[in-house]
Structures are given as C-alpha cells and as structure tokens.
N, C-alpha and C. Protein backbone atom coordinates (compact mmCIF):
# COMPACT_ATOMS: atom_id res chain seq x y z
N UNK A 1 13.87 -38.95 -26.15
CA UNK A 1 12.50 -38.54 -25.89
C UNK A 1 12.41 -37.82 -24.54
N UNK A 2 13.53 -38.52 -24.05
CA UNK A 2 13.23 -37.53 -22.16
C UNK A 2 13.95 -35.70 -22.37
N UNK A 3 15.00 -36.12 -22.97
CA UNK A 3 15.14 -34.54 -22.97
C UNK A 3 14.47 -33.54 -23.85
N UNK A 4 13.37 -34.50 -24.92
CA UNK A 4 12.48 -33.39 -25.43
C UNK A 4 11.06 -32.93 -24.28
N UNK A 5 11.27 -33.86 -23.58
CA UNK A 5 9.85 -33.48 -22.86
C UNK A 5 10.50 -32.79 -21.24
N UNK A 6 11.83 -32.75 -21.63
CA UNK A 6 12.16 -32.00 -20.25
C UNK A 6 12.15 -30.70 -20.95
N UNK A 7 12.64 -30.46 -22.03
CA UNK A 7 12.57 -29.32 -22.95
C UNK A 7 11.38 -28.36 -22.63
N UNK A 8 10.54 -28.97 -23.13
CA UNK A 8 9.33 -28.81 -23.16
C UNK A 8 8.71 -28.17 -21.93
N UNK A 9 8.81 -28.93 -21.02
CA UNK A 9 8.12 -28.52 -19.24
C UNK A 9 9.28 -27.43 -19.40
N UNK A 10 10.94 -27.65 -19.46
CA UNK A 10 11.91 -26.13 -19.67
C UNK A 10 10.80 -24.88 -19.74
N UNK A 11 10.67 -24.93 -21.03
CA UNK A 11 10.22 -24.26 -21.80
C UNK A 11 8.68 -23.47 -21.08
N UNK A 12 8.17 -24.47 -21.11
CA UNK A 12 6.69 -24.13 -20.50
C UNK A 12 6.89 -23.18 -18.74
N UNK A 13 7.76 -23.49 -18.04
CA UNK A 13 7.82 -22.88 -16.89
C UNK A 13 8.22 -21.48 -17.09
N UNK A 14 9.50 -21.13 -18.10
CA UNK A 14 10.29 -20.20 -18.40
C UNK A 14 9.15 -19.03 -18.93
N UNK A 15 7.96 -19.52 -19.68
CA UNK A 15 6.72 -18.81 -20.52
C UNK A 15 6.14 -18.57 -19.04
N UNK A 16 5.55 -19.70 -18.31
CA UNK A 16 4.74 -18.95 -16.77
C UNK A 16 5.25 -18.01 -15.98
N UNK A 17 6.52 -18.22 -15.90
CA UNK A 17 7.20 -17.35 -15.20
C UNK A 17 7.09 -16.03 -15.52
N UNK A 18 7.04 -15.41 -16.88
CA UNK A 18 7.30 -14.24 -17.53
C UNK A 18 5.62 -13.39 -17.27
N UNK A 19 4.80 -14.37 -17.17
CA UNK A 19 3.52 -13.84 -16.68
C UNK A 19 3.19 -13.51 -15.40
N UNK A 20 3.92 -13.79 -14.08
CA UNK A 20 4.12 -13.46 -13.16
C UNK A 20 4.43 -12.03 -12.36
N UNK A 21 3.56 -12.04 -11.23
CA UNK A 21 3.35 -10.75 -10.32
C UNK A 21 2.30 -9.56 -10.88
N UNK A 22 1.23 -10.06 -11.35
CA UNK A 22 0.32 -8.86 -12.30
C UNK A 22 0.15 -7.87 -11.30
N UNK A 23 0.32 -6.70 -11.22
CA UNK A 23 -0.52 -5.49 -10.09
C UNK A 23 -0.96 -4.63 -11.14
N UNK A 24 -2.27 -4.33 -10.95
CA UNK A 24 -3.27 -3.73 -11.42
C UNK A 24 -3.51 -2.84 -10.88
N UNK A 25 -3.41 -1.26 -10.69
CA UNK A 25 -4.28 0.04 -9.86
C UNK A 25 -5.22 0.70 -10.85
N UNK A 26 -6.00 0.91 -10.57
CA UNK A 26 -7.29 1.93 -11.09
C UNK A 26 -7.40 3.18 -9.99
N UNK A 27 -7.50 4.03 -10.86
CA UNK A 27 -7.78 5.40 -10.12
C UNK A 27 -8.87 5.71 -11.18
N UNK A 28 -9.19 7.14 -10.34
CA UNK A 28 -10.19 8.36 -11.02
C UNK A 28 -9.98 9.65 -10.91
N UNK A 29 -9.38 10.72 -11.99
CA UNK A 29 -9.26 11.93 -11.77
C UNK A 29 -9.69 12.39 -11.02
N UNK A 30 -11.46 12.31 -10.29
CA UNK A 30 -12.40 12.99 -9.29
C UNK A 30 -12.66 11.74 -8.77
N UNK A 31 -12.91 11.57 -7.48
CA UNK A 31 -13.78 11.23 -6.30
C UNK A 31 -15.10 11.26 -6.89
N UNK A 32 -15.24 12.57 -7.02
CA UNK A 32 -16.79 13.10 -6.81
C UNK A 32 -16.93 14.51 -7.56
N UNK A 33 -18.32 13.82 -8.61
CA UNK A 33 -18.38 14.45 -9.72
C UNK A 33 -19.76 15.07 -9.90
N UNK A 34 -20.53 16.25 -10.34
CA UNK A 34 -22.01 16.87 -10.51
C UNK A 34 -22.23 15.50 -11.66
N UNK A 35 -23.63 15.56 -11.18
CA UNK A 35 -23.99 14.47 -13.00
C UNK A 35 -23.63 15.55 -14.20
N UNK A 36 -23.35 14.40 -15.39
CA UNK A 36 -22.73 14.45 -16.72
C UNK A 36 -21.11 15.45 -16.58
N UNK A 37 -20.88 15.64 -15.40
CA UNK A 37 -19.50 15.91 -15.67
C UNK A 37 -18.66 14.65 -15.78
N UNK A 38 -17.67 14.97 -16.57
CA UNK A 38 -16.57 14.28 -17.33
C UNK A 38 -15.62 13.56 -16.25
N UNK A 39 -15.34 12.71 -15.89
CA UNK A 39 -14.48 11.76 -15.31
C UNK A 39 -13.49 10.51 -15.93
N UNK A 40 -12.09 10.85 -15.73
CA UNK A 40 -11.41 9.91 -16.63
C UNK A 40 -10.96 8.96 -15.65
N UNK A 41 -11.17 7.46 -16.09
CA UNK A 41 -10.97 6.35 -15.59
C UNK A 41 -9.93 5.69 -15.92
N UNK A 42 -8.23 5.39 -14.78
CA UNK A 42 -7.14 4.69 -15.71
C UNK A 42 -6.88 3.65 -14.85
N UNK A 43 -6.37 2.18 -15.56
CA UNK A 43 -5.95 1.84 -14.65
C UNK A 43 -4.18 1.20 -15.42
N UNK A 44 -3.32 0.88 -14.01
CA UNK A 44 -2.27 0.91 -14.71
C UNK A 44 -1.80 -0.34 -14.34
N UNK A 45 -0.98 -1.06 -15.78
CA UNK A 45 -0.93 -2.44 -15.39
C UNK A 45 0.42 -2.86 -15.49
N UNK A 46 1.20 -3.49 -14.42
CA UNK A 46 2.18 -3.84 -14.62
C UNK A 46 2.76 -5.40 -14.34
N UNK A 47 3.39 -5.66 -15.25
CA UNK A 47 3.58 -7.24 -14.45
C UNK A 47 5.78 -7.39 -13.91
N UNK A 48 5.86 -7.84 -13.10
CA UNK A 48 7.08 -8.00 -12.37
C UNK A 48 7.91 -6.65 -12.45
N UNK A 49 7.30 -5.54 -12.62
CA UNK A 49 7.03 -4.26 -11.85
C UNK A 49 7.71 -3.60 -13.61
N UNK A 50 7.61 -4.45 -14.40
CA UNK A 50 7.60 -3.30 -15.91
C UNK A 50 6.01 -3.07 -16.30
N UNK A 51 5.99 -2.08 -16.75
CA UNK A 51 4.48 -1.48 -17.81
C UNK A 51 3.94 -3.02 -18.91
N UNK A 52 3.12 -3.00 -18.91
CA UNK A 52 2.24 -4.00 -19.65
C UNK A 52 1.93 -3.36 -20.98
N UNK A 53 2.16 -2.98 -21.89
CA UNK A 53 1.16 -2.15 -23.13
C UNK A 53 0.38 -3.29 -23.79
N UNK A 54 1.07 -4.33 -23.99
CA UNK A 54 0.97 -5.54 -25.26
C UNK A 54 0.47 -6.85 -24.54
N UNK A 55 -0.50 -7.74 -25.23
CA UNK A 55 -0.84 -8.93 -24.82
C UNK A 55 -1.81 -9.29 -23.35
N UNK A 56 -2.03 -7.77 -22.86
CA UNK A 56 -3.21 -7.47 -21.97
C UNK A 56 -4.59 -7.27 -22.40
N UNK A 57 -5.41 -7.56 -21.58
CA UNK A 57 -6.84 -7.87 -22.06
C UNK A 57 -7.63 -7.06 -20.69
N UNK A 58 -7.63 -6.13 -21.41
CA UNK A 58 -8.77 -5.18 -20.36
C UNK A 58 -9.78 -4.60 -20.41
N UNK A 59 -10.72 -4.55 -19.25
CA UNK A 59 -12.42 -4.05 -19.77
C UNK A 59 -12.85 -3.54 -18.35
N UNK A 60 -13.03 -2.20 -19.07
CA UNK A 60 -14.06 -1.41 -17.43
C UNK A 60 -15.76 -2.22 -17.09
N UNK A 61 -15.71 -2.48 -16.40
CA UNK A 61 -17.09 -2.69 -16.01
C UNK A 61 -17.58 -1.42 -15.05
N UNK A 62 -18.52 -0.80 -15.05
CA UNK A 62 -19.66 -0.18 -14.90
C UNK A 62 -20.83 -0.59 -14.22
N UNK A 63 -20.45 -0.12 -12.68
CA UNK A 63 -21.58 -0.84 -11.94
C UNK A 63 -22.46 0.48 -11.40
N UNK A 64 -23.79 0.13 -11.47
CA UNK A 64 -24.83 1.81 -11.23
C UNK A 64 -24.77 1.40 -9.69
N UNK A 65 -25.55 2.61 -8.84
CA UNK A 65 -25.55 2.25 -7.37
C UNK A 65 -26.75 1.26 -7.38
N UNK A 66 -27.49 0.96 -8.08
CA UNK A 66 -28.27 -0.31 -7.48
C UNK A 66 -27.67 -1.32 -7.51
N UNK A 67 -26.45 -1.20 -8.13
CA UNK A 67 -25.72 -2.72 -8.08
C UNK A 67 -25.67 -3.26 -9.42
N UNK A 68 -26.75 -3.22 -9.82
CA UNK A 68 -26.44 -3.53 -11.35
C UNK A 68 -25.14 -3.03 -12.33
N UNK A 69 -25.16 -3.89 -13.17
CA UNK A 69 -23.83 -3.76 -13.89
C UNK A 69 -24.78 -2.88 -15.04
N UNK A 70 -24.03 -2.12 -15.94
CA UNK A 70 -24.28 -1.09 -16.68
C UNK A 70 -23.39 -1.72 -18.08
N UNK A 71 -23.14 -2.60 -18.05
CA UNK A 71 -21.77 -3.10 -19.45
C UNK A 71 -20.60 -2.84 -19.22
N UNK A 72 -19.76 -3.52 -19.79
CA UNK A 72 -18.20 -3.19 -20.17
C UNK A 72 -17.90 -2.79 -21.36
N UNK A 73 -16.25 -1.35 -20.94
CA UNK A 73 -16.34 -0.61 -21.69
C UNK A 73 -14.67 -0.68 -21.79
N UNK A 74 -14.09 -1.20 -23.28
CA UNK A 74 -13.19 -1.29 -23.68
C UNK A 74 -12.27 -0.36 -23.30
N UNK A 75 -11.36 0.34 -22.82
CA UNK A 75 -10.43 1.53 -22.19
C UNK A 75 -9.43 1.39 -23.69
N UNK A 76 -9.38 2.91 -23.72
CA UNK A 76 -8.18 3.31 -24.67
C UNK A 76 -6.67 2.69 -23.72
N UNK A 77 -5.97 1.79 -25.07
CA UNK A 77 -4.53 1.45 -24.30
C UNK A 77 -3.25 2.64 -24.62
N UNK A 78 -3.15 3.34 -23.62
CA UNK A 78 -2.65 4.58 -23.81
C UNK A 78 -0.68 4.15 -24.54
N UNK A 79 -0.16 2.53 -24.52
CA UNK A 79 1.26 2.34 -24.95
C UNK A 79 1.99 2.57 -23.89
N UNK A 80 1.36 2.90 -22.57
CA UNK A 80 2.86 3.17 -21.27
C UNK A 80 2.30 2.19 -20.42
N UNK A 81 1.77 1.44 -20.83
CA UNK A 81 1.04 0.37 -19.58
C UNK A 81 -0.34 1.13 -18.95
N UNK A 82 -0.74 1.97 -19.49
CA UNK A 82 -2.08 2.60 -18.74
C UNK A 82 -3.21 1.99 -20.03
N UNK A 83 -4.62 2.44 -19.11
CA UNK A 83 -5.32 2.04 -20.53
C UNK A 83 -6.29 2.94 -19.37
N UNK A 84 -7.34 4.24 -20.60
CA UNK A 84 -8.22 4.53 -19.59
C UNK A 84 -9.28 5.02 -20.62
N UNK A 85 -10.36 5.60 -20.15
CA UNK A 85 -11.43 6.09 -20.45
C UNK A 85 -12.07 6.88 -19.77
N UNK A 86 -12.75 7.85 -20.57
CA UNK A 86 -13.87 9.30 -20.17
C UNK A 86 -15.22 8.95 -20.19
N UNK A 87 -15.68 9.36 -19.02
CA UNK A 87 -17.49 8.53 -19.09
C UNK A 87 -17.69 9.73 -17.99
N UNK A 88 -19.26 9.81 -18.20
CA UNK A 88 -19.87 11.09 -17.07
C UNK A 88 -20.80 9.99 -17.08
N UNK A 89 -21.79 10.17 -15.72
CA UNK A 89 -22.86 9.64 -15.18
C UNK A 89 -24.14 10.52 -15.02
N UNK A 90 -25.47 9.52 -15.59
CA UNK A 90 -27.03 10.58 -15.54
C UNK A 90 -27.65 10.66 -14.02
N UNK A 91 -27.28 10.12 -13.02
CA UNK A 91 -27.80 10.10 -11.60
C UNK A 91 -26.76 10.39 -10.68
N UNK A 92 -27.72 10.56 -9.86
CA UNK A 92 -26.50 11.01 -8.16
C UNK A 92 -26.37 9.25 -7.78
N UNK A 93 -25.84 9.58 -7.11
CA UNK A 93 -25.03 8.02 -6.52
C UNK A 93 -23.62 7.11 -6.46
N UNK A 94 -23.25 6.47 -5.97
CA UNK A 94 -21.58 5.87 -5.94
C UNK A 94 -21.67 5.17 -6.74
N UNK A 95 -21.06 4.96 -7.86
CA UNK A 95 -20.27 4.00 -9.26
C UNK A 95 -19.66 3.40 -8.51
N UNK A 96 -19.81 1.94 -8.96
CA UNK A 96 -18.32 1.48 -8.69
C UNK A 96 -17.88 1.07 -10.69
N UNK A 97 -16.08 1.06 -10.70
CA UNK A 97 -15.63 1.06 -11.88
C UNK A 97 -14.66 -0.25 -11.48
N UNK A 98 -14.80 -1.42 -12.26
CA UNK A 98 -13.79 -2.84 -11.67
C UNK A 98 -13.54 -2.71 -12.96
N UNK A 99 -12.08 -2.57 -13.11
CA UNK A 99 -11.22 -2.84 -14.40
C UNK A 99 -11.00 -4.38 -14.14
N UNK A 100 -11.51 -5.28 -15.26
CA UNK A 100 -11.17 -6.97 -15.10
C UNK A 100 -9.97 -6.93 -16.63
N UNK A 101 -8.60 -7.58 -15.73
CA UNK A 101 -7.93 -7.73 -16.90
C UNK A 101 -6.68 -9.15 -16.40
N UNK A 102 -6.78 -9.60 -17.72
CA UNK A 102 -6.25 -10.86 -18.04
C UNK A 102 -5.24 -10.04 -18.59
N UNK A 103 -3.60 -11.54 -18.41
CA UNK A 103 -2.52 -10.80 -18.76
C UNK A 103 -1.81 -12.26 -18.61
N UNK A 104 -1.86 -13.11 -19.22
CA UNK A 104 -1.03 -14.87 -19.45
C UNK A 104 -2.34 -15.46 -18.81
N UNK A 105 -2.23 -16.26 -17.51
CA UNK A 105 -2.91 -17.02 -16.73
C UNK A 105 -3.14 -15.96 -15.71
N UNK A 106 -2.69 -14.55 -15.49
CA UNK A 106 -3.47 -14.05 -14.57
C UNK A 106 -4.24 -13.26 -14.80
N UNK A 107 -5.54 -13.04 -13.47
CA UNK A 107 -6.77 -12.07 -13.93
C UNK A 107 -6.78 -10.83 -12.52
N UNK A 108 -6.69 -9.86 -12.96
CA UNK A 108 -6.59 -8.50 -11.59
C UNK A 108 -8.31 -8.09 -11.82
N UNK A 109 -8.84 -7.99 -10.71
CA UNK A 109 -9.99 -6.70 -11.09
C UNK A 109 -10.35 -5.93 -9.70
N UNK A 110 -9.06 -4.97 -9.89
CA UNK A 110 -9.29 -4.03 -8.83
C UNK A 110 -10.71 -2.95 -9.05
N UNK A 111 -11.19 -1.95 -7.98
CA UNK A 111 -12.15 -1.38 -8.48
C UNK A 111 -11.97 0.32 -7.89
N UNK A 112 -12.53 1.17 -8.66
CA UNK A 112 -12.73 2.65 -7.53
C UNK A 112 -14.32 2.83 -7.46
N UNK A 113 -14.52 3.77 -6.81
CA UNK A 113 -15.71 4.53 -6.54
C UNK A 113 -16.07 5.68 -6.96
N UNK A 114 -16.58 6.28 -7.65
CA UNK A 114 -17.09 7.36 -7.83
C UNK A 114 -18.27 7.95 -7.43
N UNK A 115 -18.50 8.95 -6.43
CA UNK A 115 -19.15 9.98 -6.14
C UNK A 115 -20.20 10.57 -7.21
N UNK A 116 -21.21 10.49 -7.66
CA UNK A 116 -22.07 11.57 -8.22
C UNK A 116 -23.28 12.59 -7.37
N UNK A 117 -22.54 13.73 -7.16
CA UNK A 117 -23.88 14.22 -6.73
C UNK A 117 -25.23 15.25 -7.50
C-alpha cells in the first residue's frame, strides 16, 4: 500500500512539474489606432520556454477607458503557441487588453494598451 501511494504523490509531482514556468506576452500590432481601424491582438504562451498550442485556456478581456470591462473575447489559437484576435474601437481613448489564461494550475494575465485617437 506504501509504494502505491508513493506512486501516486510520484506521479502527481511529475504532472505539476510539466505545468511549470507559464510566461505569457501580449502585444499589439499598433500602439495607437484612428477609431474603427483594425488592430490585431496576440498573445504568446509558453510554458518551460516551449510554445503552448494544446490544453491552454485563453480569453481577451476588453477594458473601455472608463474602466469598465467591455466582455471577453475568445482569441483565434493560431497552433504555434500564439492565439490572437482583430477588434477596432468606436471612441478615442486607452484600451486596456488583459489576456487571462489558465494552463494546469497556472493563471498569466498580462495586459497592453491601446491608443485610440
């Protein structure tokens, strides 16, 4: 019974481990964009410094400049560890864009800024 439950914790550390070191970057083609021009949002996810494509869980959130959140918006998973999306904005003001993504037991939510003038 002891070496099934050493097995076991084995086992269970060897799985945490493999989820380990998430780094998350988000960029934005533009800074700073006229309203309804086109801006592509990526962010790129890697864990113990290989590409992530599979078993990641990611979602743009969309914050307006009053602060309010605007929804989350599923990102195309591009298969190289990127996942991004095209969105234009109806007002002048700074976006912020926080990609929140889960990936085992860890959660990244780096963010950028976008410019609308």
């Amino acid at each position: 019974m002891k070496r099934l439950l050493f097995l076991v914790l084995l086992l269970a550390g060897c799985s945490a481990q493999a989820h380990e070191n998430l780094q998350v970057t988000i960029e934005a083609t533009k800074q700073s964009v006229e309203i309804f021009e086109p801006v592509t949002i990526k962010a790129s996810v890697e864990a113990s410094g290989e590409p992530v494509s599979a078993d990641a869980v990611v979602d743009f959130e969309l914050i307006h400049p009053s602060g309010k959140t605007m929804g989350s918006v599923n990102p195309e998973n591009n298969g190289d560890g990127t996942y991004s999306i095209e969105t234009s904005f109806d007002a002048a003001g700074i976006y912020r864009i926080i990609s929140h993504v889960d990936y085992g037991s860890e959660h990244e939510m780096p963010e950028v800024e976008v410019t609308v003038k």
